[in-house]
PDB file of N, CA and C in Angstrom:
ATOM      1  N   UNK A   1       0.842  -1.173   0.000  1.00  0.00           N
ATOM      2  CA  UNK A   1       0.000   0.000   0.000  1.00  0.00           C
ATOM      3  C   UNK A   1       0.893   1.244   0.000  1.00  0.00           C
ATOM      4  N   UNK A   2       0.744   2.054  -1.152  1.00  0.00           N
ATOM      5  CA  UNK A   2       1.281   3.268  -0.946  1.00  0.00           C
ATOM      6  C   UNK A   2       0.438   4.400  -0.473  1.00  0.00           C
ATOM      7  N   UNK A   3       0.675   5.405   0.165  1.00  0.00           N
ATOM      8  CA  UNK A   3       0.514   6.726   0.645  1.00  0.00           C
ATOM      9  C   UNK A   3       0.361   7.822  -0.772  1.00  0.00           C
ATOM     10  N   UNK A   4       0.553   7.698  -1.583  1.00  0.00           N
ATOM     11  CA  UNK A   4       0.240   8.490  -3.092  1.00  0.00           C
ATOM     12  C   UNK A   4      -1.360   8.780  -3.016  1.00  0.00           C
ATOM     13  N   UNK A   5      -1.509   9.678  -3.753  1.00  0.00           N
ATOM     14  CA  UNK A   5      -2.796  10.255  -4.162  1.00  0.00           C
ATOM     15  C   UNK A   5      -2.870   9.794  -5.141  1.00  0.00           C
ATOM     16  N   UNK A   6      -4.666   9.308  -5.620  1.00  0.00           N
ATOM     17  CA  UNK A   6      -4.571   8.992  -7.244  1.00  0.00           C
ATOM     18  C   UNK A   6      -4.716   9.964  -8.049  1.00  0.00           C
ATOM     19  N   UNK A   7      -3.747   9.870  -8.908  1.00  0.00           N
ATOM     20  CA  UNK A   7      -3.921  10.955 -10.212  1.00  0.00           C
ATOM     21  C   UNK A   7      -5.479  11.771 -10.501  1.00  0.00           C
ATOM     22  N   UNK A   8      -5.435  12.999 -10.366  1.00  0.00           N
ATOM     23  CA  UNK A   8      -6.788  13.380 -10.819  1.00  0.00           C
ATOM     24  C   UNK A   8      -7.086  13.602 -12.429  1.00  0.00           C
ATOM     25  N   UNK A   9      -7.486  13.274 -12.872  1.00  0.00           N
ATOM     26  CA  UNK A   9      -7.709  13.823 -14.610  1.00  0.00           C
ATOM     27  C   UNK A   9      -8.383  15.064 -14.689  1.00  0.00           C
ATOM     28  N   UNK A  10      -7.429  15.943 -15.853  1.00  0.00           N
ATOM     29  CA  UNK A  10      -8.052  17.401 -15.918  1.00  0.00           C
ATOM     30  C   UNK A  10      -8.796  17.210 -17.837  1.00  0.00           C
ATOM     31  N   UNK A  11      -9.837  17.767 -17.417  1.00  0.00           N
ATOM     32  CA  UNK A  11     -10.747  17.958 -18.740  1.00  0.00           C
ATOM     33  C   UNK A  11     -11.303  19.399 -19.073  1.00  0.00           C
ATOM     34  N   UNK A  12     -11.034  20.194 -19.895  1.00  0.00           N
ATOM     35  CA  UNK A  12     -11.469  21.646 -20.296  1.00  0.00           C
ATOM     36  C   UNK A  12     -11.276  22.488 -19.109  1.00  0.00           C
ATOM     37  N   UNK A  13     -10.143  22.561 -17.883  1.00  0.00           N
ATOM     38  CA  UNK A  13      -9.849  22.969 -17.013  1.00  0.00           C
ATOM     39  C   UNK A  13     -10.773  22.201 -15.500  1.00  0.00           C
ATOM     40  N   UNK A  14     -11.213  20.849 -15.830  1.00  0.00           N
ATOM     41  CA  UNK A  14     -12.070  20.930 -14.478  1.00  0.00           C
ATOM     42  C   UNK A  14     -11.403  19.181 -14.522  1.00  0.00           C
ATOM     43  N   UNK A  15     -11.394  18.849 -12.726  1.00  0.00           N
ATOM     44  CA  UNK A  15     -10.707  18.292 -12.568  1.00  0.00           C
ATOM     45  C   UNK A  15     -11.374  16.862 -12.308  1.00  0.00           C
ATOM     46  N   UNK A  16     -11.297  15.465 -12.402  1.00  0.00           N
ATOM     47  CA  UNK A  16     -12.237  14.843 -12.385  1.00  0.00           C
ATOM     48  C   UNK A  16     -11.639  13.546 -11.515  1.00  0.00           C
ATOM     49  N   UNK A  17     -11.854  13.007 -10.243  1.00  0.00           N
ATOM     50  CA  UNK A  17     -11.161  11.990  -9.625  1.00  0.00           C
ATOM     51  C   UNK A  17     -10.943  10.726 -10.136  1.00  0.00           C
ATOM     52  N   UNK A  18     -11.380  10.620 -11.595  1.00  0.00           N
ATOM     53  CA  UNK A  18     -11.401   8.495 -12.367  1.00  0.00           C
ATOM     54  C   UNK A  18     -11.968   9.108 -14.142  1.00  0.00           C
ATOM     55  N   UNK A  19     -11.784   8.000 -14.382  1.00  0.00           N
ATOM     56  CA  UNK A  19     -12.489   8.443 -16.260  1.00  0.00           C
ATOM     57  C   UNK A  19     -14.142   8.481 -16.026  1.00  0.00           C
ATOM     58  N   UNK A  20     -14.605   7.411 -14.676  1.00  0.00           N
ATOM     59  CA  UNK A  20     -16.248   7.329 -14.500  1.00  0.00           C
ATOM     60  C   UNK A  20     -16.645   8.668 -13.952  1.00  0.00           C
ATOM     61  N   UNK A  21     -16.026   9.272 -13.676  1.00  0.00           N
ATOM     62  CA  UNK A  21     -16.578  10.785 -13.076  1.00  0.00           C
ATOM     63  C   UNK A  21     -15.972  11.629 -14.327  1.00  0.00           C
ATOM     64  N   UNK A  22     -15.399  12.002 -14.778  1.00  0.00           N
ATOM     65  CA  UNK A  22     -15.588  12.794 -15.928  1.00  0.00           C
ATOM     66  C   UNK A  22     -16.187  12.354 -17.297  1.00  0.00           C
ATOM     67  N   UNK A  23     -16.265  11.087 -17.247  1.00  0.00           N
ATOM     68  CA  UNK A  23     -17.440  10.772 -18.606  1.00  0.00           C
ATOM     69  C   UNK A  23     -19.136  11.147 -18.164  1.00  0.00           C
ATOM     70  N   UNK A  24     -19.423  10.766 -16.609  1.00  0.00           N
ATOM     71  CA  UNK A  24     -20.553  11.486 -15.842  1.00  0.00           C
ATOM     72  C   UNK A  24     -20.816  13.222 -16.286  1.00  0.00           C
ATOM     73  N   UNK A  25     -19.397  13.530 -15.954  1.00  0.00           N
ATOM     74  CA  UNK A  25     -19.501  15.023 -15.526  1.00  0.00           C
ATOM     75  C   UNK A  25     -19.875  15.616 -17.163  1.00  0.00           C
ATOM     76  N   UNK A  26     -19.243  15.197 -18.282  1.00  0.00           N
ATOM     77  CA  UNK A  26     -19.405  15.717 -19.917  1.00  0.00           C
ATOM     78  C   UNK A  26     -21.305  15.264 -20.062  1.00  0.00           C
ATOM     79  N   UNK A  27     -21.643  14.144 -19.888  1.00  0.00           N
ATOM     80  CA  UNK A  27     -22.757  13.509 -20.708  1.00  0.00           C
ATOM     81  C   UNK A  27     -23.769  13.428 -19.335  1.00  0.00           C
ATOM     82  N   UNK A  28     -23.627  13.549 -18.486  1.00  0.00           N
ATOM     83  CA  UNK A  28     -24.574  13.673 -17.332  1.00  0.00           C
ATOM     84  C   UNK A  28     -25.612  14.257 -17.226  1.00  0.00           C
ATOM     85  N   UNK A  29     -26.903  14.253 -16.537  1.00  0.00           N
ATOM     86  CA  UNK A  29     -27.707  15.097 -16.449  1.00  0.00           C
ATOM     87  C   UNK A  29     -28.477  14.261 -16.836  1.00  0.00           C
ATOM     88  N   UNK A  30     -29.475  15.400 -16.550  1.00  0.00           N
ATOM     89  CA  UNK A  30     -31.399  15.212 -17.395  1.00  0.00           C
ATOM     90  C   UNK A  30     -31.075  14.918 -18.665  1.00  0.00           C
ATOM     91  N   UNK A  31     -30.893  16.014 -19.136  1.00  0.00           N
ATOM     92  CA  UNK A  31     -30.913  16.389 -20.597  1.00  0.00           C
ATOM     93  C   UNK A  31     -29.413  15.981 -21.351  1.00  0.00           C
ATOM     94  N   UNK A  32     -28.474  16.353 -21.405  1.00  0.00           N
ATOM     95  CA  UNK A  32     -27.360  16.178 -22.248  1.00  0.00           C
ATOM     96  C   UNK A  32     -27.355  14.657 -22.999  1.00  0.00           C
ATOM     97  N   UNK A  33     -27.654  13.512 -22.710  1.00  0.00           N
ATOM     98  CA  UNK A  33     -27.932  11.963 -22.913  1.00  0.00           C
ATOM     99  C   UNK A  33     -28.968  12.035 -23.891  1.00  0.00           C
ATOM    100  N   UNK A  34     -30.396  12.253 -23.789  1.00  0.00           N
ATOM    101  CA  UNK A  34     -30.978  12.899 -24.905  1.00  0.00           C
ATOM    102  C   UNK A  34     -30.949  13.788 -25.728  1.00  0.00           C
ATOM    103  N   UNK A  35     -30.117  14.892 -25.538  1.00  0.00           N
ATOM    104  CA  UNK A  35     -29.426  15.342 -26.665  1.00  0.00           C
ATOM    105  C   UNK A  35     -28.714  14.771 -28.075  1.00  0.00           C
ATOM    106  N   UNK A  36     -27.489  13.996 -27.106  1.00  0.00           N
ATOM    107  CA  UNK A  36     -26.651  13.669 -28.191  1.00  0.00           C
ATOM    108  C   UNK A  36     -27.427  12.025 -28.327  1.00  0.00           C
ATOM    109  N   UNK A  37     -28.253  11.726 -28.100  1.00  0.00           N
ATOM    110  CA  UNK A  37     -29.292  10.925 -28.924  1.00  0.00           C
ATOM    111  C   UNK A  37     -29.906  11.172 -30.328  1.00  0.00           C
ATOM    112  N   UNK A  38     -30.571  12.174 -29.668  1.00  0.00           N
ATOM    113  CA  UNK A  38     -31.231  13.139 -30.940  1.00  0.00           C
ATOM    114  C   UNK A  38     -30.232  13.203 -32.110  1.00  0.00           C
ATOM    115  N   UNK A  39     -29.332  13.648 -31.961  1.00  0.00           N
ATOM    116  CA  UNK A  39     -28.583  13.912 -32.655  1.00  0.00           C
ATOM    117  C   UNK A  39     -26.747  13.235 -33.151  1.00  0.00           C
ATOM    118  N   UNK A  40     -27.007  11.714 -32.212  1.00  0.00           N
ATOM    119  CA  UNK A  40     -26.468  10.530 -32.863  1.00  0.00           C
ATOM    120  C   UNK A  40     -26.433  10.661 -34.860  1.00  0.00           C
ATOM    121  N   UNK A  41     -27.596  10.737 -35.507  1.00  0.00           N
ATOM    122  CA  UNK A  41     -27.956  10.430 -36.584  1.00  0.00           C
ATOM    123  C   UNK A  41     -27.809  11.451 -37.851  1.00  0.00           C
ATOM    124  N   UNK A  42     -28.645  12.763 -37.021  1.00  0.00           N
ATOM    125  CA  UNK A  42     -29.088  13.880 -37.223  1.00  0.00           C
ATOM    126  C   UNK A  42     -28.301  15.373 -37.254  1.00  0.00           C
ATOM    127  N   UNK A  43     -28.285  16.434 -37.948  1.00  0.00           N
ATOM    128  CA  UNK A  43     -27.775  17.409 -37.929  1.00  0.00           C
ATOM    129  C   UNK A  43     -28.987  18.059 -37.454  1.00  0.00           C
ATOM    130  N   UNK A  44     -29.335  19.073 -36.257  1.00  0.00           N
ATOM    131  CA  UNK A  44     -30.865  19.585 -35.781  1.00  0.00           C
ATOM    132  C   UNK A  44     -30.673  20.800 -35.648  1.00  0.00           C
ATOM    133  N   UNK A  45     -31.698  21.706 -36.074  1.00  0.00           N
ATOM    134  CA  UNK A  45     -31.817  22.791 -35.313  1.00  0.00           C
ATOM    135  C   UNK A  45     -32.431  23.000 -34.093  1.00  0.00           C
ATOM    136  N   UNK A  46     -32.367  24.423 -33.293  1.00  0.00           N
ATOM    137  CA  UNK A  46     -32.710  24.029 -32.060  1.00  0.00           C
ATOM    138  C   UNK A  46     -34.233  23.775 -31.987  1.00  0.00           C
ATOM    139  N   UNK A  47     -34.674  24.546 -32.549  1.00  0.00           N
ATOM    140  CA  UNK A  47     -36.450  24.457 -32.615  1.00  0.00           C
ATOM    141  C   UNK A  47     -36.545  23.017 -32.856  1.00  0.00           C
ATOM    142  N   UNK A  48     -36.059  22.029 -33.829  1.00  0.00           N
ATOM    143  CA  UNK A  48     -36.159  20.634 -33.598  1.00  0.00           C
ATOM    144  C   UNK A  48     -35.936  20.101 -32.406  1.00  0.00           C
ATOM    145  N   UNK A  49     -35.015  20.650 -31.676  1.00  0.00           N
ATOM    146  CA  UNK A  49     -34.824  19.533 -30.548  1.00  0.00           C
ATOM    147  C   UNK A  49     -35.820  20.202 -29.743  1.00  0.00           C
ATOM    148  N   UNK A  50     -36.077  21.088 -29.946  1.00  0.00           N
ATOM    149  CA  UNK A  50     -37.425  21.704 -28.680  1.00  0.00           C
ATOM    150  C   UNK A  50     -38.400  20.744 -28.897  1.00  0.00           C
ATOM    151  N   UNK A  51     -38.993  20.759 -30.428  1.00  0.00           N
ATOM    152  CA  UNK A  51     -40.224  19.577 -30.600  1.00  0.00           C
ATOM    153  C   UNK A  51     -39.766  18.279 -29.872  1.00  0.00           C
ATOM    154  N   UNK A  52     -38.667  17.935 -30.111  1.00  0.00           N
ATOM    155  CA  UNK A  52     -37.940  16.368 -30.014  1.00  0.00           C
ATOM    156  C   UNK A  52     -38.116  16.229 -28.350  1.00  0.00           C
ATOM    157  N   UNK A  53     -37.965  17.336 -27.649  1.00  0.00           N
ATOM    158  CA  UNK A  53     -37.640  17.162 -26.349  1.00  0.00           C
ATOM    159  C   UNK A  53     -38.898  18.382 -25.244  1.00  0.00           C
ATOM    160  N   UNK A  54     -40.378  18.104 -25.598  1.00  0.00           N
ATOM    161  CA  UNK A  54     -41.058  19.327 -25.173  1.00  0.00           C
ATOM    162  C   UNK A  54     -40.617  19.452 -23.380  1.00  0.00           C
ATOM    163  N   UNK A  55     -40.173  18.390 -22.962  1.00  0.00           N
ATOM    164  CA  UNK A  55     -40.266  18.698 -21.265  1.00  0.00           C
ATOM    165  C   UNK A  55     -39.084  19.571 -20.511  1.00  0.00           C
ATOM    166  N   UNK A  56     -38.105  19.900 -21.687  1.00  0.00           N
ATOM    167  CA  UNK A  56     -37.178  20.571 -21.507  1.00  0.00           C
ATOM    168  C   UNK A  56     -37.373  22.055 -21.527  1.00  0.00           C
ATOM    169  N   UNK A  57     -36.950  23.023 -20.802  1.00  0.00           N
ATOM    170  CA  UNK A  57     -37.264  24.652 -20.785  1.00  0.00           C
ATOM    171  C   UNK A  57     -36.423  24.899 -21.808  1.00  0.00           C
ATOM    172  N   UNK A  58     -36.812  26.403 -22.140  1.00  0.00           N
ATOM    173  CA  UNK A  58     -35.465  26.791 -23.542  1.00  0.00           C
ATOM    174  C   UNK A  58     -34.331  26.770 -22.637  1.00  0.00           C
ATOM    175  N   UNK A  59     -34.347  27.775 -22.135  1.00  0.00           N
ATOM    176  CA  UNK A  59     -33.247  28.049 -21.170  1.00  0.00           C
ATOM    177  C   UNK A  59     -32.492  26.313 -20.852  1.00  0.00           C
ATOM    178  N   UNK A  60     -32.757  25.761 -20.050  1.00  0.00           N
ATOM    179  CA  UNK A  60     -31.851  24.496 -20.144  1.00  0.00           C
ATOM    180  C   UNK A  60     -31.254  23.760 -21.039  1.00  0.00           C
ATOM    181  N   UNK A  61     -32.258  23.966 -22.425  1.00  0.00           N
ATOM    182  CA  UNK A  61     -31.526  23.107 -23.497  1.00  0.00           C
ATOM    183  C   UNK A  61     -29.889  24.205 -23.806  1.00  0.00           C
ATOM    184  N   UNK A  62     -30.692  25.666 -23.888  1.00  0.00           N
ATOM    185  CA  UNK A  62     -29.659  26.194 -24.190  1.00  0.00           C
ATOM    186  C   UNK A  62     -28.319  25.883 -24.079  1.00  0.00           C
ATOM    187  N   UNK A  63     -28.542  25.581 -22.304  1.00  0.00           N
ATOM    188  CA  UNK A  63     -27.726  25.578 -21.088  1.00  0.00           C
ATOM    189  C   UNK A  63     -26.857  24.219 -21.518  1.00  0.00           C
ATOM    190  N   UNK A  64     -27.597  23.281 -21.766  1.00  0.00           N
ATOM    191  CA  UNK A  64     -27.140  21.767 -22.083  1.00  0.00           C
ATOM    192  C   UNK A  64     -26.185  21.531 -23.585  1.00  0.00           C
ATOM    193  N   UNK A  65     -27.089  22.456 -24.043  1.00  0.00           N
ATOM    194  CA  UNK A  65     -26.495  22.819 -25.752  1.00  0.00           C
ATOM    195  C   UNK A  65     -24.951  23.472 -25.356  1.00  0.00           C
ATOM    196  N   UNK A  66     -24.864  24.552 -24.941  1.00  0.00           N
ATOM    197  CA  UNK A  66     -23.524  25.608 -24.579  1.00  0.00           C
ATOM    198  C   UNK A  66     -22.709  24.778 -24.029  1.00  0.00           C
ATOM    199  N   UNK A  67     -22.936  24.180 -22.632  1.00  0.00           N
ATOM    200  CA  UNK A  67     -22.086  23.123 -22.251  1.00  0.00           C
ATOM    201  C   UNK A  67     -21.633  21.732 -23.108  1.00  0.00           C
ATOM    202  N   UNK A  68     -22.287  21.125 -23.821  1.00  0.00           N
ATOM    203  CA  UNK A  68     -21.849  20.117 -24.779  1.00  0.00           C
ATOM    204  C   UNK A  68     -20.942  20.743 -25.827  1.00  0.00           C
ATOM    205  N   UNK A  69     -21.230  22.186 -26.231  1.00  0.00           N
ATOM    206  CA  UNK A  69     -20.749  22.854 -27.135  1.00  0.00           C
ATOM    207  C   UNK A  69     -18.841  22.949 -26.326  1.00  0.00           C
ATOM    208  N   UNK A  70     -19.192  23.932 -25.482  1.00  0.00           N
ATOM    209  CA  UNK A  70     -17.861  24.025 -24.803  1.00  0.00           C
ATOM    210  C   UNK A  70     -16.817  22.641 -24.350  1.00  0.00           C
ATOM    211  N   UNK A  71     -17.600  21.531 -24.522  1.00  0.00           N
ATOM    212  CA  UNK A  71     -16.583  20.452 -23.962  1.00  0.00           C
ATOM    213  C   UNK A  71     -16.027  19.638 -25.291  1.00  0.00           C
ATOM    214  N   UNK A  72     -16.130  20.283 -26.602  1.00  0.00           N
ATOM    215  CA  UNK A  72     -15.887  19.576 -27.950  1.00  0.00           C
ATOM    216  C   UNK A  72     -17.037  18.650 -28.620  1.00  0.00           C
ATOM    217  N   UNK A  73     -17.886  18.471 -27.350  1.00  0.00           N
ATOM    218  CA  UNK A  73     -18.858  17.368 -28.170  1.00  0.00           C
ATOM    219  C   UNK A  73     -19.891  18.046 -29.285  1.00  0.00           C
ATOM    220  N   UNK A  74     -20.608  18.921 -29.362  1.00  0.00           N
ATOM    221  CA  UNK A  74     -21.021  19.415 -30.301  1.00  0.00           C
ATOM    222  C   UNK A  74     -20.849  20.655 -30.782  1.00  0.00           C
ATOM    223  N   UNK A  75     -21.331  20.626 -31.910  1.00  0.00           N
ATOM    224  CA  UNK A  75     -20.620  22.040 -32.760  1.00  0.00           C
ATOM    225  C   UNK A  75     -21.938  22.706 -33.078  1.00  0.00           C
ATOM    226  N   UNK A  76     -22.113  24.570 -33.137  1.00  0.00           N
ATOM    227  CA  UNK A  76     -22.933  25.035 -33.391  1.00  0.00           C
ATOM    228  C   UNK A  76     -22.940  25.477 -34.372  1.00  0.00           C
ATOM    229  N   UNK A  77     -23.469  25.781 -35.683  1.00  0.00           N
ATOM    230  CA  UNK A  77     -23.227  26.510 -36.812  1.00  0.00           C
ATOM    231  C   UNK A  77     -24.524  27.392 -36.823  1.00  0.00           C
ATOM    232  N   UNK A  78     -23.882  28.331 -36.817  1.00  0.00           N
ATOM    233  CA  UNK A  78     -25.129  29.431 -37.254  1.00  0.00           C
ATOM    234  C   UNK A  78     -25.251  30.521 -38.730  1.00  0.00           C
ATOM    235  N   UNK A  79     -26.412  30.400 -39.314  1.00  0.00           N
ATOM    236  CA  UNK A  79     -26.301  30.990 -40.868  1.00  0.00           C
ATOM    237  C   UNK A  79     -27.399  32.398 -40.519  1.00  0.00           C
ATOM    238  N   UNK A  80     -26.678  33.223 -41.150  1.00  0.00           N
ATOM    239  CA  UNK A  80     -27.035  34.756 -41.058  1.00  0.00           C
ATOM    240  C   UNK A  80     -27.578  35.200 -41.970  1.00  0.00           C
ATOM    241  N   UNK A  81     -27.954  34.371 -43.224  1.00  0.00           N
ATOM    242  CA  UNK A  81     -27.766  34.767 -44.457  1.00  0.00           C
ATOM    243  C   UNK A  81     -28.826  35.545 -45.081  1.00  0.00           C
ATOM    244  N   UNK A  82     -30.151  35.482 -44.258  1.00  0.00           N
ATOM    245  CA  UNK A  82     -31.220  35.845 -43.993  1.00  0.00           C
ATOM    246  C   UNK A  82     -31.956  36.074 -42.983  1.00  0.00           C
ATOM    247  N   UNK A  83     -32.781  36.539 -42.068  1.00  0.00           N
ATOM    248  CA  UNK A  83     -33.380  35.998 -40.815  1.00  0.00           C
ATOM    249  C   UNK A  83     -35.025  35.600 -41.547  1.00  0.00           C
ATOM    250  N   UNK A  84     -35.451  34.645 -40.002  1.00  0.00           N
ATOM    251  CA  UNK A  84     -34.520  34.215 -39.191  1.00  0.00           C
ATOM    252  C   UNK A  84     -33.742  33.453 -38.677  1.00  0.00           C
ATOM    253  N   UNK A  85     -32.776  34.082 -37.804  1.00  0.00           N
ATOM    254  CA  UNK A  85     -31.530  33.577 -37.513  1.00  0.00           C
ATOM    255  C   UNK A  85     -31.681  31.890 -37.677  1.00  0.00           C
ATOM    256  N   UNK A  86     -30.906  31.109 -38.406  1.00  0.00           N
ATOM    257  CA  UNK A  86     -30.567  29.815 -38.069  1.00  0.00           C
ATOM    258  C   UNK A  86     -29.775  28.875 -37.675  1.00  0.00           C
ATOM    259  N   UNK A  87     -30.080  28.141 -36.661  1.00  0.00           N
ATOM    260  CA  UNK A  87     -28.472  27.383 -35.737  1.00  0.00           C
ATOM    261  C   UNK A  87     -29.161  26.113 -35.774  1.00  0.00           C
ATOM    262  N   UNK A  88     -27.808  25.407 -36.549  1.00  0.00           N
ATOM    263  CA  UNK A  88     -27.861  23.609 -36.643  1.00  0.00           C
ATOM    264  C   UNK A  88     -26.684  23.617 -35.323  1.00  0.00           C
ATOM    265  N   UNK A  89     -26.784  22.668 -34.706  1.00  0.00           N
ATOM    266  CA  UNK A  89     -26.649  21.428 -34.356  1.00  0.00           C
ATOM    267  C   UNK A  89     -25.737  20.289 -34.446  1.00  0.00           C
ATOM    268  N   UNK A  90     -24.396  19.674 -34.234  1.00  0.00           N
ATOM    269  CA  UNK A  90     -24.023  18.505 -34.961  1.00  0.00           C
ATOM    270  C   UNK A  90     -23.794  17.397 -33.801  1.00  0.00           C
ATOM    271  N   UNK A  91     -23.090  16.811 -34.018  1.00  0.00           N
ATOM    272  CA  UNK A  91     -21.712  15.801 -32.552  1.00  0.00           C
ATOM    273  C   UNK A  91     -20.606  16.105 -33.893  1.00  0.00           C
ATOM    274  N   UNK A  92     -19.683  16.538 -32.967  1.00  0.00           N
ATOM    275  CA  UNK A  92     -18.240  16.425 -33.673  1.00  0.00           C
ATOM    276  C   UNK A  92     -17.595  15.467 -33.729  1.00  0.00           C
ATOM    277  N   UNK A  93     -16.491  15.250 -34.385  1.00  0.00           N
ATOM    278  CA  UNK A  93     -15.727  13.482 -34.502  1.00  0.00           C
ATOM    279  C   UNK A  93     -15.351  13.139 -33.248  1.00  0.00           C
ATOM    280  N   UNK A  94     -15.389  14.436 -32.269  1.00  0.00           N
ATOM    281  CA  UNK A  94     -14.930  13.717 -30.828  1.00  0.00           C
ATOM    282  C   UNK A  94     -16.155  13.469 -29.985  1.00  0.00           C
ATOM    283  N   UNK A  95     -17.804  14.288 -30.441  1.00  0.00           N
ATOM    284  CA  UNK A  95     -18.947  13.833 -29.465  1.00  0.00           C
ATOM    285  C   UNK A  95     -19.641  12.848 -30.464  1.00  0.00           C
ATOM    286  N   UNK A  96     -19.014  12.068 -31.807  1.00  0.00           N
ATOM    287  CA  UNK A  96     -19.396  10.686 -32.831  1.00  0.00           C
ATOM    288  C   UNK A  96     -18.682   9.832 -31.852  1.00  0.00           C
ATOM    289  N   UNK A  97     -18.124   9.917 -30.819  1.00  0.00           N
ATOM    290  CA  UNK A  97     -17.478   8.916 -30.242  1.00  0.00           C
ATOM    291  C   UNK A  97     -18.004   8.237 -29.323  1.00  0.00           C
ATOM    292  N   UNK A  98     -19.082   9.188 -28.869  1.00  0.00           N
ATOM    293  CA  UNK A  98     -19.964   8.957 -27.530  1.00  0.00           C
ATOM    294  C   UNK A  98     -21.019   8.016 -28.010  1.00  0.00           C
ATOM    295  N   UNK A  99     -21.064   8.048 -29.437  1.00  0.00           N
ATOM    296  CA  UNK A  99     -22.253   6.869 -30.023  1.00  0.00           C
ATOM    297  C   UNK A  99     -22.294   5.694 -29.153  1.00  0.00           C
ATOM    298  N   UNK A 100     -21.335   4.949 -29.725  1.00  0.00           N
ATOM    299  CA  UNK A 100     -21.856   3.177 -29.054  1.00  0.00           C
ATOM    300  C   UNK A 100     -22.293   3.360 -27.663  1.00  0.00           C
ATOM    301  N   UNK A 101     -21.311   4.399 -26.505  1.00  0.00           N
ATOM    302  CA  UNK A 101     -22.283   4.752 -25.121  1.00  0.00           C
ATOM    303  C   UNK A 101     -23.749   4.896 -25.455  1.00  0.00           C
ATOM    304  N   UNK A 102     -24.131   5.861 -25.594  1.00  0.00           N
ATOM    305  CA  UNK A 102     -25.081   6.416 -25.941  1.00  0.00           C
ATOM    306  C   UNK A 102     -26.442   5.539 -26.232  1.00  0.00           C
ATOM    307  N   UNK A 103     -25.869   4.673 -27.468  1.00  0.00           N
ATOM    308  CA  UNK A 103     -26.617   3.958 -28.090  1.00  0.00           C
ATOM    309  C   UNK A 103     -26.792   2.720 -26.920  1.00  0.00           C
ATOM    310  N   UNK A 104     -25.726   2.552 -25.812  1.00  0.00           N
ATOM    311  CA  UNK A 104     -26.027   1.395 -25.316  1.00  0.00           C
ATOM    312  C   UNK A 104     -26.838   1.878 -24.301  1.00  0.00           C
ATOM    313  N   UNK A 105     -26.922   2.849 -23.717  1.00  0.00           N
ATOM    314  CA  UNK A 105     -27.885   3.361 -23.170  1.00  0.00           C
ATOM    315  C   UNK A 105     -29.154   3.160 -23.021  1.00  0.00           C
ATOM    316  N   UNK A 106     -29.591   3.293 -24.398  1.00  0.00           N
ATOM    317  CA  UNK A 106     -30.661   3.728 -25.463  1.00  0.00           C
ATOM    318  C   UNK A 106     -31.079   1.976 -25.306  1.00  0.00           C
ATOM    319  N   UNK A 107     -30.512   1.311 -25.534  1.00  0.00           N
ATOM    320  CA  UNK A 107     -30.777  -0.458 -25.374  1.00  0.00           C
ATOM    321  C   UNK A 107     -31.039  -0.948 -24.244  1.00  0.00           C
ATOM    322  N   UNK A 108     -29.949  -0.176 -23.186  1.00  0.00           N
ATOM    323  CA  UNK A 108     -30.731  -0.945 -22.000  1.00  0.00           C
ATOM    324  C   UNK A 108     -32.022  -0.584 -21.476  1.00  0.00           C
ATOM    325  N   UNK A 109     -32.339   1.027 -22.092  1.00  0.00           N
ATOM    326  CA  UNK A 109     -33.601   1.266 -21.381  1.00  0.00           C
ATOM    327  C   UNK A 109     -34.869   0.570 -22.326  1.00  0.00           C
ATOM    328  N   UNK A 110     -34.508   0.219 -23.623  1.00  0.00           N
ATOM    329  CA  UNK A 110     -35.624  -0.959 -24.314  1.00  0.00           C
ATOM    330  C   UNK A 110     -35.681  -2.202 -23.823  1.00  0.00           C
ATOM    331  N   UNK A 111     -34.866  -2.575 -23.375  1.00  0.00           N
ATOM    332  CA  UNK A 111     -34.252  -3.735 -22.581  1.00  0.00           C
ATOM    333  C   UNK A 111     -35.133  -3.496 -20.881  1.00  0.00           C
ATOM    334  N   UNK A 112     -35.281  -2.805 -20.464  1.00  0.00           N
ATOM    335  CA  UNK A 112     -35.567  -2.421 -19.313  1.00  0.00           C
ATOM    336  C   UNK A 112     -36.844  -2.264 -19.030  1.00  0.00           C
ATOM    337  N   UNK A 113     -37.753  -1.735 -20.225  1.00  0.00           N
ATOM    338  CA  UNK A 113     -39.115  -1.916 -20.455  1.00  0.00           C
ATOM    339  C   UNK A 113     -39.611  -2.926 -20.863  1.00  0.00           C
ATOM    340  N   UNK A 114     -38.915  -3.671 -21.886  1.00  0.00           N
ATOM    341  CA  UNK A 114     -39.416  -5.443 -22.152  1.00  0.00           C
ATOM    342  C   UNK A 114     -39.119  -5.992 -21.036  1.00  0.00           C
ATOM    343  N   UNK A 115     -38.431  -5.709 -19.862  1.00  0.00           N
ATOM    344  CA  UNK A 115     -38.562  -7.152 -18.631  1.00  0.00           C
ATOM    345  C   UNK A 115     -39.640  -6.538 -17.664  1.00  0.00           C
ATOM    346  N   UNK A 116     -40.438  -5.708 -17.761  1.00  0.00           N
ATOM    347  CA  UNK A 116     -41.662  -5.088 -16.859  1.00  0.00           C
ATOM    348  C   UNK A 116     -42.430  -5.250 -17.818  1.00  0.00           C
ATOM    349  N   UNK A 117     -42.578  -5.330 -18.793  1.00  0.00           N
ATOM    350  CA  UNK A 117     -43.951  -5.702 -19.774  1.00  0.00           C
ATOM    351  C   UNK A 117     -44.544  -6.827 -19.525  1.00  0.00           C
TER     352      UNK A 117
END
């Protein structure tokens, strides 16, 4: 037994005690998991994911959107070219990575409703 501290991992300046607490801390929540669901497949605008997701406030998706945005996982593009204003949506090649999670997710909770049926 050593007396050492375990290494903490640093991610976009925030510090995370194991890889299971900072994969929590990026994709965690209510909302962020259904997000990059939605948009596993899909390029969306936000008004889509509003339909996609009515139980969500604007304000939080925003909130969920900005933060996924800021940690590399998704990218915002916004076109000016006319109003009004329009903002897609993507997962970047580093939040395309979160797929197979995601998706396994997405299985166990079908999985989870067929053994209570």
């Amino acid at each position: 037994m050593t007396n050492e501290q375990p290494k903490k991992l640093t991610f976009n300046g925030k510090e995370y005690p194991c890889c299971a607490s900072l994969t929590m801390g990026v994709i965690g929540g209510k909302w962020k998991t259904v997000i990059l669901y939605h948009l596993m497949n899909n390029t969306l605008r936000y008004s889509e994911l509003r339909k996609m997701m009515p139980q969500v406030t604007e304000r939080t998706l925003s909130l969920q959107l900005k933060a996924l945005e800021e940690d590399g996982i998704v990218s915002r593009k916004v076109f000016t070219t006319k109003p009004p204003l329009k903002v897609e949506y993507t997962l970047t090649d580093f939040g395309k990575t979160l797929i197979p999670l995601v998706q396994s997710i997405a299985d166990w909770g079908d999985y989870a409703v067929a053994q209570k049926s």
